[in-house]
Protein backbone atom coordinates (compact mmCIF):
# COMPACT_ATOMS: atom_id res chain seq x y z
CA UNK A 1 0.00 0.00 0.00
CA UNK A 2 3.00 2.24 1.11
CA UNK A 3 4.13 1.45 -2.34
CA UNK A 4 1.56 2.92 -4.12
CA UNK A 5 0.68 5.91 -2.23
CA UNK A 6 4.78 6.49 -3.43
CA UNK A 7 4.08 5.94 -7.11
CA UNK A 8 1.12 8.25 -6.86
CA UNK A 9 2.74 11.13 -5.43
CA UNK A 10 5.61 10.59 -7.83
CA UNK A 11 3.05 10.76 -10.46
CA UNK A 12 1.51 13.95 -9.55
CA UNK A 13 4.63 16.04 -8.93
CA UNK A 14 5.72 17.18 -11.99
CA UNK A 15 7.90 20.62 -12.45
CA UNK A 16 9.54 22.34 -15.32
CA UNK A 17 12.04 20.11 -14.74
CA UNK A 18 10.18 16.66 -15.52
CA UNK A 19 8.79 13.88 -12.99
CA UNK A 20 9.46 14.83 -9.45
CA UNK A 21 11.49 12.59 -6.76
CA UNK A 22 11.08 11.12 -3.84
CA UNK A 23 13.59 11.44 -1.20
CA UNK A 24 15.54 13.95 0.25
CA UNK A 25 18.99 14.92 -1.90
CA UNK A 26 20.78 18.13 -0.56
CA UNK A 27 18.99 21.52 -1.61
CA UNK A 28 16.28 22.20 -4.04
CA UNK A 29 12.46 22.76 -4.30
CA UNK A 30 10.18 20.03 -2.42
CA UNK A 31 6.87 19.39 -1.07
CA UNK A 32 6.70 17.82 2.09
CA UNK A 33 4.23 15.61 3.48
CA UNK A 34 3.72 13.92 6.60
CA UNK A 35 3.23 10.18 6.91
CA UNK A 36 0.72 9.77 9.42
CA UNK A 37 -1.70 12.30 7.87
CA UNK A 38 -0.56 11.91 4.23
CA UNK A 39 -1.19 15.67 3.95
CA UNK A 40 1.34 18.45 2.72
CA UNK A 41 3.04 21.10 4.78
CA UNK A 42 0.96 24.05 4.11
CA UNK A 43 1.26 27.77 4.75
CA UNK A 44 -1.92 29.11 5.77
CA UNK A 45 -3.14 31.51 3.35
CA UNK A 46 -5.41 33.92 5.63
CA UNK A 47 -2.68 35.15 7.94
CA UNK A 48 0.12 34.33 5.29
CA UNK A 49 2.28 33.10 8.52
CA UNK A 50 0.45 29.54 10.46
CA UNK A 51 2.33 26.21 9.13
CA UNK A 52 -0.36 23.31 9.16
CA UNK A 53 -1.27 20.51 7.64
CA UNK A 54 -3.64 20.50 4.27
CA UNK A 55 -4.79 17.94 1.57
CA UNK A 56 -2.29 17.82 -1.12
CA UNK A 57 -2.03 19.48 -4.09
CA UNK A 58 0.40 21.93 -6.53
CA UNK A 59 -0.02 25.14 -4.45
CA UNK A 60 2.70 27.29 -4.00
CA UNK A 61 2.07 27.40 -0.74
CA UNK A 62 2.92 23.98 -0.42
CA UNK A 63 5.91 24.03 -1.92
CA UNK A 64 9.44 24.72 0.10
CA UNK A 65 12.83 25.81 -1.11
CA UNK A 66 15.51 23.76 1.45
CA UNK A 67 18.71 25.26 1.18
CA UNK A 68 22.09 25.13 3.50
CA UNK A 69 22.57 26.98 6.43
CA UNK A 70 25.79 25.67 7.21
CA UNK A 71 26.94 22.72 10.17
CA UNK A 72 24.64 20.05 8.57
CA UNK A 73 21.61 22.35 9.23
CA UNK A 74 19.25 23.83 6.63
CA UNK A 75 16.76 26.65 6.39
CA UNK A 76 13.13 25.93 4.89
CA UNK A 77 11.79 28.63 2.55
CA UNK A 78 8.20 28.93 1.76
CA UNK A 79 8.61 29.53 -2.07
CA UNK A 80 4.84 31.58 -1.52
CA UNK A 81 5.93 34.37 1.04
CA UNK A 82 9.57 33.72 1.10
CA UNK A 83 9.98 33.82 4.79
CA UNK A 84 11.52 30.41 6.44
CA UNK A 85 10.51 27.97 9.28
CA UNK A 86 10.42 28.94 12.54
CA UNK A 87 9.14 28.24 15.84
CA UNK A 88 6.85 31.10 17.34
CA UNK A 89 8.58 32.37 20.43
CA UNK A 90 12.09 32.38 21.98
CA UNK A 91 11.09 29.62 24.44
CA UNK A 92 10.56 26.38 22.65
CA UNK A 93 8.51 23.90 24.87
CA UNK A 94 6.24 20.58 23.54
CA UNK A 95 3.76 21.97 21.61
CA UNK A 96 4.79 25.02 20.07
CA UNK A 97 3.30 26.05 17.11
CA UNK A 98 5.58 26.74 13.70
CA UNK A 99 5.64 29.86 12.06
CA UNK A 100 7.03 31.14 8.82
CA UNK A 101 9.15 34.51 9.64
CA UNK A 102 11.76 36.62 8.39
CA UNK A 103 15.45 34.79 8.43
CA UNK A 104 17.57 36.04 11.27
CA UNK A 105 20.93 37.51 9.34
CA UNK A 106 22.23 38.85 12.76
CA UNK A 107 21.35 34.92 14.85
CA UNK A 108 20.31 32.40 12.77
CA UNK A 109 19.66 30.43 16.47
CA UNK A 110 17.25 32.93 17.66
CA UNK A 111 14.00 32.73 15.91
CA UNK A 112 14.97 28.58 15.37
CA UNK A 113 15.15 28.61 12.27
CA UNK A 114 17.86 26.24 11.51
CA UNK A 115 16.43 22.49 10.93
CA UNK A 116 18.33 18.85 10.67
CA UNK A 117 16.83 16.48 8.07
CA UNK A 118 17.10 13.21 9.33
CA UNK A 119 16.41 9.42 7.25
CA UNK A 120 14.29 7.34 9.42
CA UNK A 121 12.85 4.36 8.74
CA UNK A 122 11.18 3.23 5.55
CA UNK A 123 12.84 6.16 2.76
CA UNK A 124 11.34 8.83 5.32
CA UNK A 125 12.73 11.52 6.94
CA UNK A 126 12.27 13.64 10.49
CA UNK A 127 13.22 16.98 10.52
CA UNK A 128 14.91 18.28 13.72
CA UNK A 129 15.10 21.87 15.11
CA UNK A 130 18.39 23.30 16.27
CA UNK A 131 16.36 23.40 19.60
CA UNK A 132 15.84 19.41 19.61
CA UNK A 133 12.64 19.33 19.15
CA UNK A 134 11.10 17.67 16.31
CA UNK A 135 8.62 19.00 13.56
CA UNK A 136 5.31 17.13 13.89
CA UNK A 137 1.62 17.19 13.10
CA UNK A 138 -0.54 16.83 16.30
CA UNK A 139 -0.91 13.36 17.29
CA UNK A 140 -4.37 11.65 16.27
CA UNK A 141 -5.32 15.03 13.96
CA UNK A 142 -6.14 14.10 10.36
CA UNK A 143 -8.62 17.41 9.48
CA UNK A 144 -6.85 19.83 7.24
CA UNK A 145 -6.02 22.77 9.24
CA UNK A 146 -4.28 21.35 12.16
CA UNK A 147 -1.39 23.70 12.86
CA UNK A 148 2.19 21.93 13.03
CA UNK A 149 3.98 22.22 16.01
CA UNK A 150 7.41 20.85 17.37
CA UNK A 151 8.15 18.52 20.38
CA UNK A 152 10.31 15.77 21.99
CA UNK A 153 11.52 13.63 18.97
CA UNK A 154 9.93 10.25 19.63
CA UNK A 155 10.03 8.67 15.85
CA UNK A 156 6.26 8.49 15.47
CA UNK A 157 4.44 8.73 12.08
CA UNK A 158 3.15 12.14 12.93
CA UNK A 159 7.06 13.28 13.03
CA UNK A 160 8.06 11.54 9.94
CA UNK A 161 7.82 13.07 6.80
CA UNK A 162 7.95 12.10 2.81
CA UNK A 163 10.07 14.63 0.64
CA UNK A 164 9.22 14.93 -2.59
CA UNK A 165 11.50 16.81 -4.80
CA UNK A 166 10.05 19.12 -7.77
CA UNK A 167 13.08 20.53 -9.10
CA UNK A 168 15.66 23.26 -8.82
CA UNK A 169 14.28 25.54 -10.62
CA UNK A 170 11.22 27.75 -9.63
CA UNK A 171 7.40 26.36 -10.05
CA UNK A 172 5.83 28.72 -12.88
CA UNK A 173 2.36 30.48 -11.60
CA UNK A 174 -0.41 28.68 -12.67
CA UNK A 175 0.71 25.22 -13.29
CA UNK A 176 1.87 22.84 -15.92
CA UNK A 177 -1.62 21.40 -16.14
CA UNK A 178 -5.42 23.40 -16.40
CA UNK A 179 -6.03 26.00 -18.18
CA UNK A 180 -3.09 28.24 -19.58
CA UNK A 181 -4.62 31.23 -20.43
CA UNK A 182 -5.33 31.73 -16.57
CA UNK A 183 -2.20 32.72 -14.47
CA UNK A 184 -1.45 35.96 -11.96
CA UNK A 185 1.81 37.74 -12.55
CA UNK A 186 0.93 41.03 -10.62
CA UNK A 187 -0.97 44.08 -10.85
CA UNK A 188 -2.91 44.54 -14.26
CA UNK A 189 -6.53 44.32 -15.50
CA UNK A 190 -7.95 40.78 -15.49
CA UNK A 191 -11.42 38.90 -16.12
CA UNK A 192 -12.10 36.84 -13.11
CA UNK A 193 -13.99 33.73 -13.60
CA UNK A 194 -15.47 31.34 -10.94
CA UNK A 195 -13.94 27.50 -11.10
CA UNK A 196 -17.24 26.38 -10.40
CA UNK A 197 -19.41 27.87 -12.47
CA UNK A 198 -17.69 29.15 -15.19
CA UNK A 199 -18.94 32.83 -14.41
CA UNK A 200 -17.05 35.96 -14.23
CA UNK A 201 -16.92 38.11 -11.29
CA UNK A 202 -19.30 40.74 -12.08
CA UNK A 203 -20.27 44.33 -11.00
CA UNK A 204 -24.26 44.09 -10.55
CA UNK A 205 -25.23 47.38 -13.22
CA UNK A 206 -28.63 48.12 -11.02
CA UNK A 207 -26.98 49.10 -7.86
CA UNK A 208 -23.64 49.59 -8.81
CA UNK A 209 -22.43 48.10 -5.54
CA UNK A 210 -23.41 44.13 -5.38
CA UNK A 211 -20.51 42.17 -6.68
CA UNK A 212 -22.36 38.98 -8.09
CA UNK A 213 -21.47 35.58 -11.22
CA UNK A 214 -22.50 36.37 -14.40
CA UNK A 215 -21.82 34.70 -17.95
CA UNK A 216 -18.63 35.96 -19.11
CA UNK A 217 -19.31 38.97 -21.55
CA UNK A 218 -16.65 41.66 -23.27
CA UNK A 219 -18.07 44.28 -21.11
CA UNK A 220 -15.85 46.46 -18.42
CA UNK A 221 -18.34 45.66 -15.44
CA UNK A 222 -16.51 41.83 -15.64
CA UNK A 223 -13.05 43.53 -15.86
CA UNK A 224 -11.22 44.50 -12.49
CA UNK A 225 -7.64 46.68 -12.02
CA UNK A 226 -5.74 44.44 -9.71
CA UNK A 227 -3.56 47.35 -7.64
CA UNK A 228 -0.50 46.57 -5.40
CA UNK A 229 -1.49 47.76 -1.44
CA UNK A 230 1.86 46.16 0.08
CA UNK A 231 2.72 43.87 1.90
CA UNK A 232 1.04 40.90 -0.53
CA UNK A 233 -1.89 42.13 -0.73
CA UNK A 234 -3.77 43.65 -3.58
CA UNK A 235 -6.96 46.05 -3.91
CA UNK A 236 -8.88 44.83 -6.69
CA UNK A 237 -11.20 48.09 -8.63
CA UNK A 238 -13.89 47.46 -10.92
CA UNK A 239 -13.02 48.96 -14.62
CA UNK A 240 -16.30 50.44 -14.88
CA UNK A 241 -17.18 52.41 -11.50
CA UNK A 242 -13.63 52.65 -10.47
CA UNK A 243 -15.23 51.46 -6.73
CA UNK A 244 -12.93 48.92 -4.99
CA UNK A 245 -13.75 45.24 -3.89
CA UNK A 246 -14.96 44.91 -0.37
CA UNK A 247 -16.06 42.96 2.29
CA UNK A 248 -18.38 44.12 5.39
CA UNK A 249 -16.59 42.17 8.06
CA UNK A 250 -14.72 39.06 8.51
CA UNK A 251 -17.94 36.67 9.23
CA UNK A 252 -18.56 33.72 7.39
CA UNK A 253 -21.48 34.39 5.18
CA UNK A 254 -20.06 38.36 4.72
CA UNK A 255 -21.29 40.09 1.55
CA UNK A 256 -19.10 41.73 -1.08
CA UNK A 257 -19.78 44.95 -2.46
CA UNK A 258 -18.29 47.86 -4.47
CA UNK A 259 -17.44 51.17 -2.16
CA UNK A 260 -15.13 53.96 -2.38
CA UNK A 261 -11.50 53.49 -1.90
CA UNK A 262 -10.50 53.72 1.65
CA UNK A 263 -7.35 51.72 2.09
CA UNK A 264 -8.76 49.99 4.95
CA UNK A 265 -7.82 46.28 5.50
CA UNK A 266 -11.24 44.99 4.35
CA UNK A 267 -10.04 46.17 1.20
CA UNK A 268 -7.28 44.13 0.76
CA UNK A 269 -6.85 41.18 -0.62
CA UNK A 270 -4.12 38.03 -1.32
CA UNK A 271 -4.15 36.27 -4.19
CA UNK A 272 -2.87 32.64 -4.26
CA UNK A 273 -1.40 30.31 -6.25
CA UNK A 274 -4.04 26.92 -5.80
CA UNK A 275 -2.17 24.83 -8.06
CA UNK A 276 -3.83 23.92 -11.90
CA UNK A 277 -4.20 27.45 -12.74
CA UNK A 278 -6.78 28.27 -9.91
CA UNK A 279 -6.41 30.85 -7.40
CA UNK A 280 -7.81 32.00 -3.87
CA UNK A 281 -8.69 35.38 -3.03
CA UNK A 282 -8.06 36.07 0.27
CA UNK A 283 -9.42 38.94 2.56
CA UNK A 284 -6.68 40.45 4.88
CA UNK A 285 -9.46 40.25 7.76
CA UNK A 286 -9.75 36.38 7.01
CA UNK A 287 -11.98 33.92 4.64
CA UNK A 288 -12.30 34.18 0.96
CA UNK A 289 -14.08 34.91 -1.30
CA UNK A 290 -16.88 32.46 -2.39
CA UNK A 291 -19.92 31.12 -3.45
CA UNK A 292 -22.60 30.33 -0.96
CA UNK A 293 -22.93 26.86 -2.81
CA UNK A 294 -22.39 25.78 -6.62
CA UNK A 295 -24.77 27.63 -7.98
CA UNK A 296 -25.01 28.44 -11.53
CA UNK A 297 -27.26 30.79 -12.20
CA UNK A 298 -27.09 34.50 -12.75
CA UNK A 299 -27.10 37.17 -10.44
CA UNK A 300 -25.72 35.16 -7.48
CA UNK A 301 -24.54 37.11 -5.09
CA UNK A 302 -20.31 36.46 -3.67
CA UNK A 303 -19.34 36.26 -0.23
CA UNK A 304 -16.65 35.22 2.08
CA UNK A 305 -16.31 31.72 3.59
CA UNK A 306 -13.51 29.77 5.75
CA UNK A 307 -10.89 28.17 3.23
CA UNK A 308 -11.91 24.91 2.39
CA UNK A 309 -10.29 24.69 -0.95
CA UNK A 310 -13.60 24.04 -2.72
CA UNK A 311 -14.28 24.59 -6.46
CA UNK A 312 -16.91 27.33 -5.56
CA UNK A 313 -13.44 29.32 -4.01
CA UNK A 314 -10.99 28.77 -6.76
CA UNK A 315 -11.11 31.66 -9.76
CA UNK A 316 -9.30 31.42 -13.03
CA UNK A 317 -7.66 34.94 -13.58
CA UNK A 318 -7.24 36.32 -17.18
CA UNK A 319 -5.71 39.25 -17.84
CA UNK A 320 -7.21 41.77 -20.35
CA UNK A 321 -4.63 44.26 -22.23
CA UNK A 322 -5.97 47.55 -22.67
CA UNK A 323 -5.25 49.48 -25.92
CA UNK A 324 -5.41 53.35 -26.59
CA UNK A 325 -8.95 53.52 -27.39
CA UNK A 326 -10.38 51.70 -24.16
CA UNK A 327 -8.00 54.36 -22.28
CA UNK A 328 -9.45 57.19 -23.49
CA UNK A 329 -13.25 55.63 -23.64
CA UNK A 330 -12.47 54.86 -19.66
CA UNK A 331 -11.30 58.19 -18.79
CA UNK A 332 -14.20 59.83 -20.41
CA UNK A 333 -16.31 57.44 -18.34
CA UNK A 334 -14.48 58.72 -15.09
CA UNK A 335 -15.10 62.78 -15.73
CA UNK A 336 -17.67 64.53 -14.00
CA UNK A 337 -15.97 64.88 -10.52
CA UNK A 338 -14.30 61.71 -10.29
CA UNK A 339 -10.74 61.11 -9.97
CA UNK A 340 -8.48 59.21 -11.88
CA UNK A 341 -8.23 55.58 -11.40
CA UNK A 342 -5.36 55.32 -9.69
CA UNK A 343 -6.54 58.10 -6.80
CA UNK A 344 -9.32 58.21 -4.15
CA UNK A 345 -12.43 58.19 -5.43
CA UNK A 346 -14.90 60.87 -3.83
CA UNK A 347 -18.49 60.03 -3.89
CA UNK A 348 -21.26 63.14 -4.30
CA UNK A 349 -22.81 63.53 -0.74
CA UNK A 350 -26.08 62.18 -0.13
CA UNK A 351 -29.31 63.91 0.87
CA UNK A 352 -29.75 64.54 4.66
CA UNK A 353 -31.84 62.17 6.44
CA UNK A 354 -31.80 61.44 10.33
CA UNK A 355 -31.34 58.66 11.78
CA UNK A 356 -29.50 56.21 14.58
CA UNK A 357 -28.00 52.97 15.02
CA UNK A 358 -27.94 50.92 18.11
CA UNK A 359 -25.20 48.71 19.55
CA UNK A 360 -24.67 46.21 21.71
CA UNK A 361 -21.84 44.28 22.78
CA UNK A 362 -19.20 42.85 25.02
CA UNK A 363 -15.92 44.72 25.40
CA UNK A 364 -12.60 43.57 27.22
CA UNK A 365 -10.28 47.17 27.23
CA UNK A 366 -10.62 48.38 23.49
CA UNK A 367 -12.82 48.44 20.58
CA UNK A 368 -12.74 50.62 17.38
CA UNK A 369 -16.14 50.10 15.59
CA UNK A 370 -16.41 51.83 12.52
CA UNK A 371 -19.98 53.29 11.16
CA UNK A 372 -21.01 53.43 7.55
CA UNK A 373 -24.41 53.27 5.36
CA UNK A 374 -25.75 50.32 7.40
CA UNK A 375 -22.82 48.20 8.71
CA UNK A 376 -20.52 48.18 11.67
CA UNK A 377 -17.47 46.79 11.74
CA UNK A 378 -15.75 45.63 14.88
CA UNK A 379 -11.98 45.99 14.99
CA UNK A 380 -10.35 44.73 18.53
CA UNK A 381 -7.22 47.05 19.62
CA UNK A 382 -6.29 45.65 22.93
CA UNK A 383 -7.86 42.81 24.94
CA UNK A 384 -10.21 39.53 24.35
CA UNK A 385 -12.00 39.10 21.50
CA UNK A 386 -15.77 38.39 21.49
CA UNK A 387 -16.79 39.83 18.02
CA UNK A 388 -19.97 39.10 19.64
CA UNK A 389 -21.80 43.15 18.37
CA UNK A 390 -25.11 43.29 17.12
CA UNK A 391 -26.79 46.64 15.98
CA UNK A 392 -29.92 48.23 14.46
CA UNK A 393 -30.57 50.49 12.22
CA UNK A 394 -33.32 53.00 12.03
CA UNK A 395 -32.02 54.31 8.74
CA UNK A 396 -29.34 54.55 6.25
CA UNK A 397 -26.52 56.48 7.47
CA UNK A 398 -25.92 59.16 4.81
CA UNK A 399 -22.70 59.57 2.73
CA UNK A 400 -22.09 63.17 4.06
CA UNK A 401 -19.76 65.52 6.19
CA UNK A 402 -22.35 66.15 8.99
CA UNK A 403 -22.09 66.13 13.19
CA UNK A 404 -23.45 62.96 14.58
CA UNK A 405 -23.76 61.97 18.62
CA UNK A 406 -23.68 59.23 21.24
CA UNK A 407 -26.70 58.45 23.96
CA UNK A 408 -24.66 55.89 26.28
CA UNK A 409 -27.43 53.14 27.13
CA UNK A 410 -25.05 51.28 29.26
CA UNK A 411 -21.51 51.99 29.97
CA UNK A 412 -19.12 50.83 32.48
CA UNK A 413 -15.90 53.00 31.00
CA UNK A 414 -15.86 55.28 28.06
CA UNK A 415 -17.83 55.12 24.54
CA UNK A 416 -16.54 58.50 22.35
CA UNK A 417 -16.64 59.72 19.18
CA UNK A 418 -13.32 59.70 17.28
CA UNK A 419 -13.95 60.80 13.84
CA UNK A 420 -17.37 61.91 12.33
CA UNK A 421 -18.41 61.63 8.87
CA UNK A 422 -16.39 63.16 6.51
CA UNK A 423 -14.93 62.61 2.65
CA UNK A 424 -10.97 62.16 3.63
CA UNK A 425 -13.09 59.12 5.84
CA UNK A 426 -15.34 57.80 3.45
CA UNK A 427 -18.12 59.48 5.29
CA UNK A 428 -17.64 56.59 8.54
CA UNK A 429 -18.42 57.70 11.72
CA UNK A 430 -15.37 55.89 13.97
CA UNK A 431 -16.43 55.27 17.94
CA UNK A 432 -14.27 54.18 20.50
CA UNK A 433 -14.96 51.84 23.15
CA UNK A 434 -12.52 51.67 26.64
CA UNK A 435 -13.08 49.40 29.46
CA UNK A 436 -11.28 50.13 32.31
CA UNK A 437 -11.66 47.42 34.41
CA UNK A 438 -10.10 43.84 34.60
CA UNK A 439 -13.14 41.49 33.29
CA UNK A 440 -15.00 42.68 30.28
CA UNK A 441 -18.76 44.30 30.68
CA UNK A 442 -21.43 44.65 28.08
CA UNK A 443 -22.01 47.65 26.64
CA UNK A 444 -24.77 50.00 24.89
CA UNK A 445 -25.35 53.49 23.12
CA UNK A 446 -27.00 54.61 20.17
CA UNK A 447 -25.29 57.12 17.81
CA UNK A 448 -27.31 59.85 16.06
CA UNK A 449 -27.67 61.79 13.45
């Protein structure tokens, strides 16, 4: 049986550089897998930093470039984020979790980043911190997810891994096999097309704001400016409305919609490599973008859900050259007030209307919640999270500069007003919530307007 399982994976790991090898043979590209679980080492794609354990596959994020660090010891790249294995914290004890984090140039030893590649029994391998402990998966877990974590090197399948060489050379984006027209190789305009369904990613033309799957047309509401925000992450701007790609907060379920640029992190988004020319889309406050279910009909509505690798989460990305003509046709488009693409778009102001929202929630020290049209989003600043808010509005806040004010309902510390409505804000009203006291308390106020 072991047999096969090793003819399999030798089967499936193919590179640039022709049929990939098992076993271990100095430095080079590999994907590792662990023998009790018979799942890869994976780099966790919402936080870009969490090592765990995932169903195999071509990602990029499952790939690792092994390469000397001198004294028999090695360091292990992730060839996604280049940033190597580590162990999170300067104390190692049994149990703690592995990290990818910038190499140490100043003391290698510090951040334990240096790792021994053992043989063991049966063509596998265990690999060995410089701390003595040993890499493993946690005993008994097989669900994809499970963090990996070091401890006490006792030889057990869940510390024992299969290497699986893919070459020397780097992995080209989007995959030897699937479809080649779809790859990402950075910022640019691209259609965006749902692995399920065969859809594009649309702009919804009745609202202007619902991002929704639509049968792929040659039409600029299904084409999307993919803009560099730093640090791996990408704002993604519909061609027509210049509005950016958004997501109303980081619960599973959240809707996506078109707003003003902002620069906020719900905003942002990473865009891996899924192996066979699919990719994730990633929001920096967690999940990614999805369908609800494989549904292919028009007009469905996207979302954010937890990663589970599904078809209705992988997108094909095709990028779209634009000539002289679309140029000018778009910057016409854009006149009238509106800004270029590449700056801050400021929307007119709406018509006055009052109104108020109520919230309600639990608070341990600090809470930023930030107030706009007819969501609140909870950001945590110091403390516990419960992420447990729940408000009600009596109307639409409007998109204008305008004074707004707080009725405290129930307050043990402080609920104030940091910013009110304005355009350099987006027209968000920004509160902030302070407990002072040891143990959280539930809190309550209405803002007005």
């Amino acid at each position: 049986m072991r047999k096969c399982l090793v003819v399999c994976f030798v089967l499936l790991a193919t590179s640039i550089s022709g049929i990939a090898q098992s076993g271990f043979s100095g430095p080079g590209r590999y994907r590792i897998e662990i023998v009790a679980t018979n799942k890869a080492l994976d780099l966790r794609q919402e936080d870009n930093k969490t090592v765990q354990q995932w169903s195999s596959g071509g990602a990029r994020n499952q790939q690792w470039d092994i390469r000397e660090a001198g004294d028999g010891y090695f360091y292990i790249e992730s060839v996604a984020n280049n940033l190597v294995l580590g162990i999170d914290g300067l104390r190692v004890r049994d149990g703690s979790r592995v990290i990818t984090d910038r190499l140490d140039q100043n003391d290698g030893n510090q951040k334990w980043q240096k790792w021994k590649i053992v043989e063991a029994r049966g063509g596998n391998y265990t690999i060995i911190s410089i701390s003595g402990k040993s890499l493993e998966s946690p005993s008994g877990n097989r669900e994809d997810g499970a963090g990996l974590q070091v401890s006490r090197p006792v030889g057990r399948d869940n510390q024992r891994f299969m290497l699986i060489r893919l070459g020397d050379l780097p992995v080209v984006s989007g995959a030897v096999t699937g479809d080649a027209r779809s790859a990402f190789d950075g910022p640019g305009r691209y259609q965006i097309q749902l692995v399920s369904s065969g859809k594009n990613l649309d702009l919804r033309k009745e609202d202007g704001t619902t991002i929704q799957q639509w049968t792929g047309a040659d039409v600029l509401n299904q084409k999307w400016d993919i803009e560099d925000s730093g640090d791996g992450y990408f704002y993604i701007r519909s061609a027509e409305s210049g509005r950016v790609i958004e997501v109303a907060d980081s619960r599973d379920g959240s809707p996506l919609r078109s707003n003003n640029f902002t620069g906020r992190d719900n905003q942002k988004w990473r865009i891996a490599d899924a192996g066979n020319g699919n990719f994730t889309i990633g929001s920096k406050l967690g999940r990614v973008m999805a369908l609800a279910n494989s549904n292919l009909e028009d007009g469905v509505p996207m979302q954010v859900r937890s990663d589970r690798r599904q078809s209705t989460q992988l997108f094909r990305l095709m990028r779209v050259e634009v000539d002289a003509a679309q140029a000018q046709t778009i910057d016409r488009s854009r006149r009238g007030g509106r800004r270029r693409p590449d700056s801050v778009y400021t929307r007119p102001q709406d018509t006055y209307t009052p109104g108020s929202v109520r919230w309600r929630g639990r608070v341990d020290i600090e809470v930023l919640l930030e107030i706009q049209g007819s969501t609140v989003t909870q950001k945590l600043v110091g403390g516990r999270s419960f992420n447990n808010g729940q408000y009600t509005f009596s109307a639409t806040m409007p998109a204008r500069e305008m004074d707004v004010r707080i009725n405290n309902i129930k307050v043990r510390g402080t609920v104030e007003l940091v910013e009110k409505p304005s355009p350099t804000n987006n027209y968000t009203a920004i509160v902030r919530i302070r407990d002072p006291q040891r143990d959280a308390a539930d809190y309550e106020f209405e803002l007005i307007w």
